[in-house]
N, C-alpha and C. Protein backbone atom coordinates (compact mmCIF):
# COMPACT_ATOMS: atom_id res chain seq x y z
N UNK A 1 22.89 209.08 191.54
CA UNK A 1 22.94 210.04 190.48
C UNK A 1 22.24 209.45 189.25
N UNK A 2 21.25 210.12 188.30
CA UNK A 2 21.13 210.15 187.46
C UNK A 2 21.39 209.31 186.01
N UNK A 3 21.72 208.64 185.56
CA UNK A 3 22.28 208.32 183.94
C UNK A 3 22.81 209.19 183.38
N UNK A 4 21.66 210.24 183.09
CA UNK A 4 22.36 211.61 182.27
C UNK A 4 22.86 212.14 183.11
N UNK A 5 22.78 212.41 184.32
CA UNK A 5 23.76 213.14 184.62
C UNK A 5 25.01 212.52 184.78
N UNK A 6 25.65 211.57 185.10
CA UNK A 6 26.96 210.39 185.44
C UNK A 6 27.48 210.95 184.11
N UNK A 7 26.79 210.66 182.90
CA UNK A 7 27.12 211.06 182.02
C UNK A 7 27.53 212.11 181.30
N UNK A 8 27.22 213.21 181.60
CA UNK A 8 27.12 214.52 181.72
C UNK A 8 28.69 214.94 182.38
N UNK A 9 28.49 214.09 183.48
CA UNK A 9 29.98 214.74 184.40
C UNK A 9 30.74 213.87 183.82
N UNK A 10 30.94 212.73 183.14
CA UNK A 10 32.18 211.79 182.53
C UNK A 10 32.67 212.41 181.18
N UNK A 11 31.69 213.23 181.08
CA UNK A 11 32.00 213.72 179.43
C UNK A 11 32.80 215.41 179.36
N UNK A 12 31.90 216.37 181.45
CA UNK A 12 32.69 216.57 181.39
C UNK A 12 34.37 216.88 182.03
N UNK A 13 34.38 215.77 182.58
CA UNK A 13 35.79 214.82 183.16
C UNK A 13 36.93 214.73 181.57
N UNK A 14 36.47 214.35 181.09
CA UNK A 14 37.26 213.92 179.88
C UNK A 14 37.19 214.75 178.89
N UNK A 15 36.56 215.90 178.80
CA UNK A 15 36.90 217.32 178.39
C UNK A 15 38.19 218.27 179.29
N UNK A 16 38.14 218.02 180.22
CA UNK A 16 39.01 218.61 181.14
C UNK A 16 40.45 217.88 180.79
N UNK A 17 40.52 216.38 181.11
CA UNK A 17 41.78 215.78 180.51
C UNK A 17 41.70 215.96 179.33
N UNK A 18 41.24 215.88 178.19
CA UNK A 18 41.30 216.49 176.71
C UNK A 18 42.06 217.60 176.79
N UNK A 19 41.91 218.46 177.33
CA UNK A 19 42.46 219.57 177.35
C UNK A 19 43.62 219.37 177.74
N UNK A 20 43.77 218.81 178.52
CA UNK A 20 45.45 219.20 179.48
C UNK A 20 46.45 218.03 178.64
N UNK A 21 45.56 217.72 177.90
CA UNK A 21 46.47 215.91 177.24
C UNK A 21 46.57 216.83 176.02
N UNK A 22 45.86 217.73 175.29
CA UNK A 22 46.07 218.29 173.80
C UNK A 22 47.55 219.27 174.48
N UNK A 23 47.66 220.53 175.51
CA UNK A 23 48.40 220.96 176.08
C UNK A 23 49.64 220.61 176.27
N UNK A 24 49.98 219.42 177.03
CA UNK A 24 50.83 218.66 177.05
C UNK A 24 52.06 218.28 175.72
N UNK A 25 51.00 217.74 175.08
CA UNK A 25 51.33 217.54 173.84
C UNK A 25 52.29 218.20 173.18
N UNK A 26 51.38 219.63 173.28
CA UNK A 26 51.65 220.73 172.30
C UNK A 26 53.14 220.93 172.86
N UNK A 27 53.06 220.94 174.11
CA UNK A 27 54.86 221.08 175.36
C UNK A 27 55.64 220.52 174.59
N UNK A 28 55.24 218.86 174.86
CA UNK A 28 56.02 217.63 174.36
C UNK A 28 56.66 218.08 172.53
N UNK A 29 55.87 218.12 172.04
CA UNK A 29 56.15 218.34 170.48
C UNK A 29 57.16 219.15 170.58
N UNK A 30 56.74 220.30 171.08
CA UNK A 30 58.19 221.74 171.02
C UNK A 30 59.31 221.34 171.58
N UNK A 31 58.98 220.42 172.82
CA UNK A 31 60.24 220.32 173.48
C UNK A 31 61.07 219.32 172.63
N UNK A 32 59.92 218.11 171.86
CA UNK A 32 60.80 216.96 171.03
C UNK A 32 61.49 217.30 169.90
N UNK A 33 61.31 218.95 168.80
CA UNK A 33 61.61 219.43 167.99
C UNK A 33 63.03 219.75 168.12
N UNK A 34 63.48 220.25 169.94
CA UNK A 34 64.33 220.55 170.08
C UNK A 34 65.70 219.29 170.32
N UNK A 35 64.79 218.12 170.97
CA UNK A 35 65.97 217.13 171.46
C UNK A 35 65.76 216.35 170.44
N UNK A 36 65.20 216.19 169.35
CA UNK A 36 65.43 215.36 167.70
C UNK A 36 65.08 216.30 166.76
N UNK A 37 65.82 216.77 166.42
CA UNK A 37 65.67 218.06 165.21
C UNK A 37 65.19 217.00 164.11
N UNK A 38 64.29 217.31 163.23
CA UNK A 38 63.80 216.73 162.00
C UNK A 38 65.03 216.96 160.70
N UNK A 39 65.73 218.04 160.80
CA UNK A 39 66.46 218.31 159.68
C UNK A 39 67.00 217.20 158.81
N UNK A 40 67.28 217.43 157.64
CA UNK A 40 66.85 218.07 156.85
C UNK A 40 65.47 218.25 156.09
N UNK A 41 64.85 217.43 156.73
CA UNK A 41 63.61 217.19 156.37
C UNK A 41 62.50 218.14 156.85
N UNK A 42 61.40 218.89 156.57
CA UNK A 42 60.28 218.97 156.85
C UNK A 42 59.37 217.87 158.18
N UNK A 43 58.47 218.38 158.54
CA UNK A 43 57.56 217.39 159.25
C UNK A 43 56.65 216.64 158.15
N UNK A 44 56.09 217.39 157.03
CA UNK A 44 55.70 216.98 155.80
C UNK A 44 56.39 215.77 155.40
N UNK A 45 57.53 216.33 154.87
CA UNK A 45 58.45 215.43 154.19
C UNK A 45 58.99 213.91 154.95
N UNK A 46 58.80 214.44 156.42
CA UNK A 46 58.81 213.43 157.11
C UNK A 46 57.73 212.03 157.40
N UNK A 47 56.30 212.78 157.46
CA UNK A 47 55.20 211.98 157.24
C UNK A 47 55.62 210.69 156.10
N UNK A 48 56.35 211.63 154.54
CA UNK A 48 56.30 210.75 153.50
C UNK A 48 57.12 209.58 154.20
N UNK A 49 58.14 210.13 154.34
CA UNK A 49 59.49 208.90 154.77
C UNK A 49 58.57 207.81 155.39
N UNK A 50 57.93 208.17 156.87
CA UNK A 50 57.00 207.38 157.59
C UNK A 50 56.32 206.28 156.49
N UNK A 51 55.80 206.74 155.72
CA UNK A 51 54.43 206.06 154.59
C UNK A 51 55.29 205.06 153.97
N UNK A 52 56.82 205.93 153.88
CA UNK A 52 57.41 204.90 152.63
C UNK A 52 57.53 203.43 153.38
N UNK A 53 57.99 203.75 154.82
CA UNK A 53 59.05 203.08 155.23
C UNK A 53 58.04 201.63 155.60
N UNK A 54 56.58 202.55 156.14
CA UNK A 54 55.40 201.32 156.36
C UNK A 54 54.81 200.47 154.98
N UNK A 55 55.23 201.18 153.39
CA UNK A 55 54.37 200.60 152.53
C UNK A 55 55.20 200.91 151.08
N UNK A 56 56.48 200.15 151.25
CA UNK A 56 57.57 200.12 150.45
C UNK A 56 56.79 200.09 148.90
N UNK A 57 57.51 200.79 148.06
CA UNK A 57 56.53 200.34 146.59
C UNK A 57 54.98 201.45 146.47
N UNK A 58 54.87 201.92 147.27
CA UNK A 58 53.40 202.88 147.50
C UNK A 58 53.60 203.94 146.05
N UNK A 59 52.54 204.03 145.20
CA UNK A 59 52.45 204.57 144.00
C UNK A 59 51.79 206.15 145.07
N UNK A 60 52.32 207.33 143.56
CA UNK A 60 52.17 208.58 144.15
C UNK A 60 50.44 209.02 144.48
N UNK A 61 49.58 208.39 143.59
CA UNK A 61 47.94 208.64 144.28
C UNK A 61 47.88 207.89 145.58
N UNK A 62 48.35 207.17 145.85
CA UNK A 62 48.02 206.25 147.08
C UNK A 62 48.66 207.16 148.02
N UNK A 63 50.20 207.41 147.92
CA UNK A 63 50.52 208.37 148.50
C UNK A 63 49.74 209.67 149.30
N UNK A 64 49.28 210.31 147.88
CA UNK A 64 48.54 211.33 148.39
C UNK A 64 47.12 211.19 148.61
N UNK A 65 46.31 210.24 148.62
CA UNK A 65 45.31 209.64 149.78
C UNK A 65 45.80 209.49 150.91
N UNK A 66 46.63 209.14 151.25
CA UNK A 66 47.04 208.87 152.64
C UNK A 66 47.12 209.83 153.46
N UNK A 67 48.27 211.16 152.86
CA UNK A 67 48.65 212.61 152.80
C UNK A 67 47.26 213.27 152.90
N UNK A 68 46.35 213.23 152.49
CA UNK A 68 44.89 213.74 152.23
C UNK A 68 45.86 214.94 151.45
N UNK A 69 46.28 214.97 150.12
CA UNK A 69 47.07 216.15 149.60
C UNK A 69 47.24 216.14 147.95
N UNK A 70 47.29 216.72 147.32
CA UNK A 70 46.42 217.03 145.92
C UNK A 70 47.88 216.38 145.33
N UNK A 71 48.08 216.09 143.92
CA UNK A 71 48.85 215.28 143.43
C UNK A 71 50.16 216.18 143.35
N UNK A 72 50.08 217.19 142.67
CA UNK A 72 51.27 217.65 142.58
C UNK A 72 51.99 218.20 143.99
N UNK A 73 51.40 218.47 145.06
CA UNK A 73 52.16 218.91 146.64
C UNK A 73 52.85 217.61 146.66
N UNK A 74 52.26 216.63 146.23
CA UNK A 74 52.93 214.95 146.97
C UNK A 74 54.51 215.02 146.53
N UNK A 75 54.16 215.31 144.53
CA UNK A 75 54.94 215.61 143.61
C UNK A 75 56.39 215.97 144.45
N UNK A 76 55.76 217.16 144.46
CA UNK A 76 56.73 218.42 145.39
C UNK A 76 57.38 217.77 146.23
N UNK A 77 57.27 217.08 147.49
CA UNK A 77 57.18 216.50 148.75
C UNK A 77 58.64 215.42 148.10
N UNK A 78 58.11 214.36 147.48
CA UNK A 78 59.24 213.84 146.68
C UNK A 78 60.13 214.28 145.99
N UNK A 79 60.01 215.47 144.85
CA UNK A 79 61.08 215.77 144.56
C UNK A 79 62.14 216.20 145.75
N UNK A 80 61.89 217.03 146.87
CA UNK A 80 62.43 217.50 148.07
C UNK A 80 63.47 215.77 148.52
N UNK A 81 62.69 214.85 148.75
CA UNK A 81 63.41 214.08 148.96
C UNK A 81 64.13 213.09 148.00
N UNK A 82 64.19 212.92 147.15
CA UNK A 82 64.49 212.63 146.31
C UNK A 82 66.12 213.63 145.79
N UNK A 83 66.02 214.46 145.91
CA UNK A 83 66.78 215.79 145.81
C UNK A 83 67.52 215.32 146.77
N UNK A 84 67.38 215.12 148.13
CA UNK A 84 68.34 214.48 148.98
C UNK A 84 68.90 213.04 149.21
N UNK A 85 68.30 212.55 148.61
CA UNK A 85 68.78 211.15 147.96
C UNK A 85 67.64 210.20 149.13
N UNK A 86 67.19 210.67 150.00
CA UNK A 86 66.32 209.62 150.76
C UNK A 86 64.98 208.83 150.22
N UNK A 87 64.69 209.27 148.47
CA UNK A 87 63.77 208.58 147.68
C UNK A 87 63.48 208.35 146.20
N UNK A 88 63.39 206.98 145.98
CA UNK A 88 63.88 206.64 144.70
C UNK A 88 62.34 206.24 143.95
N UNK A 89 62.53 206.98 142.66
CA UNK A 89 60.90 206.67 142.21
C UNK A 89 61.57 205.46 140.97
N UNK A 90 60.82 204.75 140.60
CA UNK A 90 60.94 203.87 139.83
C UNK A 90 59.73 203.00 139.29
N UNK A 91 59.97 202.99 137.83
CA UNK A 91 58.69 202.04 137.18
C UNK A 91 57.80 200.79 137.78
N UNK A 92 56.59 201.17 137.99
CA UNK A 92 56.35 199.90 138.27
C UNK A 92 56.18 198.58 137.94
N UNK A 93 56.02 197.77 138.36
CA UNK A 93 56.28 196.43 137.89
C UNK A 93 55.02 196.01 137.58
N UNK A 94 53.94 196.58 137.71
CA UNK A 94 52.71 196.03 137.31
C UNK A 94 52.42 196.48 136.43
N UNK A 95 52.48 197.58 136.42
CA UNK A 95 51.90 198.99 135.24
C UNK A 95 52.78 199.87 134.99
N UNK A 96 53.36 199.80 133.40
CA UNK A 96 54.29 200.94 133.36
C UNK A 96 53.42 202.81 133.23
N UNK A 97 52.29 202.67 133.56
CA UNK A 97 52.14 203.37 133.69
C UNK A 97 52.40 204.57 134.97
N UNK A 98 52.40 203.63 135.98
CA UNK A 98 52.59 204.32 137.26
C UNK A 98 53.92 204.18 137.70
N UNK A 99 54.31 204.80 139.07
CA UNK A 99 55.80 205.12 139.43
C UNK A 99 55.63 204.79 140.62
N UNK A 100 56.09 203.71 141.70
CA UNK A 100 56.45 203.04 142.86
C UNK A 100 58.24 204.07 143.44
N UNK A 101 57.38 204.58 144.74
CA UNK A 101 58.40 204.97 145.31
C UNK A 101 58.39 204.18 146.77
N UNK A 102 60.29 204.43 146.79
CA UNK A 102 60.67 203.58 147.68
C UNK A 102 62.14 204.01 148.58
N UNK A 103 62.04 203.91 150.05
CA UNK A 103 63.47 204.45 150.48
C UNK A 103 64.79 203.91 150.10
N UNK A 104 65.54 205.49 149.81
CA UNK A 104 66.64 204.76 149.41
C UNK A 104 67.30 203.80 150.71
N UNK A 105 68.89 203.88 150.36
CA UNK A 105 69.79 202.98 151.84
C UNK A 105 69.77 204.44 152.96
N UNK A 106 70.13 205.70 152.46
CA UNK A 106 70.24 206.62 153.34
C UNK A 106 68.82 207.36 153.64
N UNK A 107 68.09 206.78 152.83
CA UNK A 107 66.50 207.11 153.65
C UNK A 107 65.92 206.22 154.75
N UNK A 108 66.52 205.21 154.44
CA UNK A 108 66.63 204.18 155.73
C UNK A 108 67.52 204.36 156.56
N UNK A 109 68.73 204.50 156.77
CA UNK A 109 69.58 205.08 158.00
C UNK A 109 68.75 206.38 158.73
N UNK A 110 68.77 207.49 157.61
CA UNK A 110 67.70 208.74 158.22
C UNK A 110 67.06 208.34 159.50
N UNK A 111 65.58 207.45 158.32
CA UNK A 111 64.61 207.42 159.62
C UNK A 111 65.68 206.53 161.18
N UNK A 112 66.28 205.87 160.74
CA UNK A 112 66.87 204.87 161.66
C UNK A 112 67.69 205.47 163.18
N UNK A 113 68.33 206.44 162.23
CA UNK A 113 68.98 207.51 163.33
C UNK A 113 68.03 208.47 163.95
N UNK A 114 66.85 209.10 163.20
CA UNK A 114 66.09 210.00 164.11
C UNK A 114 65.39 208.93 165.28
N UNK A 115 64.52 208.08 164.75
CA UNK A 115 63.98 207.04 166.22
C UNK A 115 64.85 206.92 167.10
N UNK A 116 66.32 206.66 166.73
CA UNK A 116 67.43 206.30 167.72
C UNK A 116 67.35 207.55 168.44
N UNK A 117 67.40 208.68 168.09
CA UNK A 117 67.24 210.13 168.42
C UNK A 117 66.03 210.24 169.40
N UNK A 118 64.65 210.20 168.97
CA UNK A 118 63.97 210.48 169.91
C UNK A 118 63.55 209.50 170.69
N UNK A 119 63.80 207.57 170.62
CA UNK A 119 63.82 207.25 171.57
C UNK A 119 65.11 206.98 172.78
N UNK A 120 66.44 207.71 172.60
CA UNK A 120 66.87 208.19 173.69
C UNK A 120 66.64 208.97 174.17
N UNK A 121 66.06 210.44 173.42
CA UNK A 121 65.37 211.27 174.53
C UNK A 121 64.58 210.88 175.54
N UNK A 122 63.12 210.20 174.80
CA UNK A 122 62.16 209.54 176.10
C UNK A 122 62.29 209.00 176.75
N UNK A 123 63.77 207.98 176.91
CA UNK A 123 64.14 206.86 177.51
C UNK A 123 64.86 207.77 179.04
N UNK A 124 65.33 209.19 178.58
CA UNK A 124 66.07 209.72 179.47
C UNK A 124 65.05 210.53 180.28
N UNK A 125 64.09 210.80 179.93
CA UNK A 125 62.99 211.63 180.82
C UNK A 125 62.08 210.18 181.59
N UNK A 126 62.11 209.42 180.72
CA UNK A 126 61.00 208.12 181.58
C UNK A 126 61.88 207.39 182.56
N UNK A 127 63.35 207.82 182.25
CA UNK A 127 64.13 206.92 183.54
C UNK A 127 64.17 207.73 184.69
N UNK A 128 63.68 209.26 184.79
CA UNK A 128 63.54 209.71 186.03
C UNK A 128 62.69 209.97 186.53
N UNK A 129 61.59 209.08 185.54
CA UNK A 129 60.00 209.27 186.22
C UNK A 129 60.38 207.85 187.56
N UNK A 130 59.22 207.92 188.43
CA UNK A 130 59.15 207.13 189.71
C UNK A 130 58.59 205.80 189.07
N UNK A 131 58.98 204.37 188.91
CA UNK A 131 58.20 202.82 188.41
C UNK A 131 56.48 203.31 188.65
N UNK A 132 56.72 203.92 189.71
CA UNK A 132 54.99 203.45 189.65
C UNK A 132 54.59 204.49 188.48
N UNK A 133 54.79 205.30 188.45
CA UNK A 133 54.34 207.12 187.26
C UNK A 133 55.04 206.16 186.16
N UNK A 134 55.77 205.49 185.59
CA UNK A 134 55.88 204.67 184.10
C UNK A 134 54.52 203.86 184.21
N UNK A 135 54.73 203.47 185.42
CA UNK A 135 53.21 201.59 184.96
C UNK A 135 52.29 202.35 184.82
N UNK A 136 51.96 203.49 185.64
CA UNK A 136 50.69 204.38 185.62
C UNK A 136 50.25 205.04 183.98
N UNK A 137 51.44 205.45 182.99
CA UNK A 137 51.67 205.96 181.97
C UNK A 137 51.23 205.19 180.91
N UNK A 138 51.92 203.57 181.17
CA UNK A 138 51.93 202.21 180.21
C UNK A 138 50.40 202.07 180.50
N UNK A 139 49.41 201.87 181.50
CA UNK A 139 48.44 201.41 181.56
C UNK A 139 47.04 202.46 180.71
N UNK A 140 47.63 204.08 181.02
CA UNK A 140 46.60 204.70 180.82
C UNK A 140 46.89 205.11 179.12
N UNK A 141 47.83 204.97 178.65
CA UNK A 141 48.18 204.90 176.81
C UNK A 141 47.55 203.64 176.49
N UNK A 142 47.70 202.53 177.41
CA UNK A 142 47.51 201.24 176.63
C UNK A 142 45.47 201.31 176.71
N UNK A 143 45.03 201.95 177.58
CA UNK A 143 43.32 202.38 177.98
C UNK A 143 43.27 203.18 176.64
N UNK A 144 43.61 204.28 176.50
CA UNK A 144 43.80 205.05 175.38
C UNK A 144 43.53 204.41 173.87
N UNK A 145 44.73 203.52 174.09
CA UNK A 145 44.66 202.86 172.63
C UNK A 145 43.37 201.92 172.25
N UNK A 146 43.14 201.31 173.73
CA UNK A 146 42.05 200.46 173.63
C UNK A 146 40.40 201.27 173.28
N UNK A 147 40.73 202.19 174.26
CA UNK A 147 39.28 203.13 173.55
C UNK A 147 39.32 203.32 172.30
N UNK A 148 40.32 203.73 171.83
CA UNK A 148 40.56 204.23 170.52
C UNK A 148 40.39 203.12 169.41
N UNK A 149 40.39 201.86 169.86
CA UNK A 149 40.64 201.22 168.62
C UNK A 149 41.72 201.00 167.53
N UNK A 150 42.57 202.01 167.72
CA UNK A 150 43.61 201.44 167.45
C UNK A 150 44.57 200.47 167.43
N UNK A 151 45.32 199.85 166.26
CA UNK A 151 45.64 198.20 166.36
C UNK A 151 47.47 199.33 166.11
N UNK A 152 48.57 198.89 166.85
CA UNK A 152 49.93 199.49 166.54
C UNK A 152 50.27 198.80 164.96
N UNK A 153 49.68 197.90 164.07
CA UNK A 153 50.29 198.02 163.13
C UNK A 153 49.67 198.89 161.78
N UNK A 154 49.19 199.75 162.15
CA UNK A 154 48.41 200.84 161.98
C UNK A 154 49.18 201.69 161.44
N UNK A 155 50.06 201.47 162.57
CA UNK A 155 50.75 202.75 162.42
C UNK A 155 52.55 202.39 162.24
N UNK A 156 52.43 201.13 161.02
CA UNK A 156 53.83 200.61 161.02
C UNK A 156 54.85 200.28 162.07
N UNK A 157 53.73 199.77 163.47
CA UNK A 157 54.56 198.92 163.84
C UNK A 157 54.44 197.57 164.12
N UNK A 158 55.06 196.33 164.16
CA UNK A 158 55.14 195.22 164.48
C UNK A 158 54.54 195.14 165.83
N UNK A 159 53.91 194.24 165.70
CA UNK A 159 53.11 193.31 167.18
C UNK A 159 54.38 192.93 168.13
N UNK A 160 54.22 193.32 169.17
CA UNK A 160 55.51 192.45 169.78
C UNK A 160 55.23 190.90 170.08
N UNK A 161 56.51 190.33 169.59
CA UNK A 161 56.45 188.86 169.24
C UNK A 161 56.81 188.24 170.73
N UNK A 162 57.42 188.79 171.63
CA UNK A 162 57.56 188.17 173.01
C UNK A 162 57.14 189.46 173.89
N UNK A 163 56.59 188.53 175.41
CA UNK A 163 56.08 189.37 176.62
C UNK A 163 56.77 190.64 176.90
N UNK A 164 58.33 190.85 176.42
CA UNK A 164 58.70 191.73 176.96
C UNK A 164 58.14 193.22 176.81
N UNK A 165 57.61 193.27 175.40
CA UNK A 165 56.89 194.38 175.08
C UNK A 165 55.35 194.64 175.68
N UNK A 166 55.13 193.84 176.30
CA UNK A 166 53.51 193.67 176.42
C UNK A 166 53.23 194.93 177.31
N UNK A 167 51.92 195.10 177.76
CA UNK A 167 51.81 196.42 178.34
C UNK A 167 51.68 195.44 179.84
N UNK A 168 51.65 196.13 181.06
CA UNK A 168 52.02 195.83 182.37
C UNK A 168 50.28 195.63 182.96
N UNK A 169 49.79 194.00 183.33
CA UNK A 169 48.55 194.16 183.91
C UNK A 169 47.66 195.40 184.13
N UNK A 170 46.49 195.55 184.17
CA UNK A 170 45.97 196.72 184.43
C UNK A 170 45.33 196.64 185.89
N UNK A 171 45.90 197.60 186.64
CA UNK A 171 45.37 197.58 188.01
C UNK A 171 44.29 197.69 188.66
N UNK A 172 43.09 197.40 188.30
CA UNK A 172 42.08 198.05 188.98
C UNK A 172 42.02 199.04 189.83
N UNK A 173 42.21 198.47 190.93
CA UNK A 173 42.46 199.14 192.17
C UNK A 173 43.17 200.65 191.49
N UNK A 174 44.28 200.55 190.99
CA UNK A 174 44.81 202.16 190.42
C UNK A 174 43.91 202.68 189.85
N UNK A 175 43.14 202.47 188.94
CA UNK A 175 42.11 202.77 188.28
C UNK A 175 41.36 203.26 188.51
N UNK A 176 40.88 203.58 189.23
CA UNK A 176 40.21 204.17 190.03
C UNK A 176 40.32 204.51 191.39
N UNK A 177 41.64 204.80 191.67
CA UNK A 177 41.98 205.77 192.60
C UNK A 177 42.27 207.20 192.27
């Protein structure tokens, strides 16, 4: 075969899984809305919590760079939580000009209990997947991430410091079966 064409059909191979992986998703999300309710929070409001929790002290422009979201929605976004006690704005220490927000103790339990929340859900659907359909899962997220370039502390999380977290050899041989 061809170059362009190999190419042609890999691109569109991975349009086809694009599709069924955006699909999926869309399942997964609805179905995760239902077995970890976000309440009281927004998905918005939730993002913030996320930002706070990765970049304690984060001033409200930085904020809303991150948010890609105009100053006063951020505004908004905080007062909402703040209103519920999960965020505390306070002077900063460098510049009294600006305002460092930061989770409160029950903005930290929050997030603490929803993860607890949705990773027992996944834990209860991945324990009745078959070992091999998990390693198969671990290998083709961990391909994923690697295409992607993505590093996990990216995305506020810690490197795992021992093997146990590591992702599971990659099989060749599976790989292309």
């Amino acid at each position: 075969m061809r170059p362009e064409a190999a190419a042609q059909e890999n691109r569109a191979a991975a349009a086809r899984v694009a599709g069924e992986v955006i699909e999926l998703l869309e399942v997964m999300w609805h179905k995760g809305r239902d077995l970890a309710p976000t309440a009281p929070v927004s998905v918005s409001q939730l993002r913030v919590l996320y930002i706070l929790d990765r970049e304690d002290g984060i001033n409200l422009r930085t904020l809303g760079e991150e948010l890609g979201a105009a100053p006063s929605s951020v505004s908004r976004l905080c007062d909402r939580l703040q209103a519920l006690g999960y965020v505390e704005r306070a002077a900063s220490r460098s510049s009294r000009r600006e305002v460092e927000l930061r989770l409160t103790p029950p903005g930290t339990r929050y997030l603490g209990e929803l993860r607890a929340r949705r990773q027992s859900a996944l834990l209860e659907i991945l324990e009745r997947m078959p070992r091999a359909d998990r390693d198969a899962l671990a290998r083709g997220l961990g391909g994923f991430l690697d295409a992607a370039d993505w590093d996990p502390a990216d995305w506020g999380e810690e490197r795992p410091s021992d093997s146990s977290r590591e992702r599971p050899p990659r099989d060749e041989a599976a790989d292309t079966a």
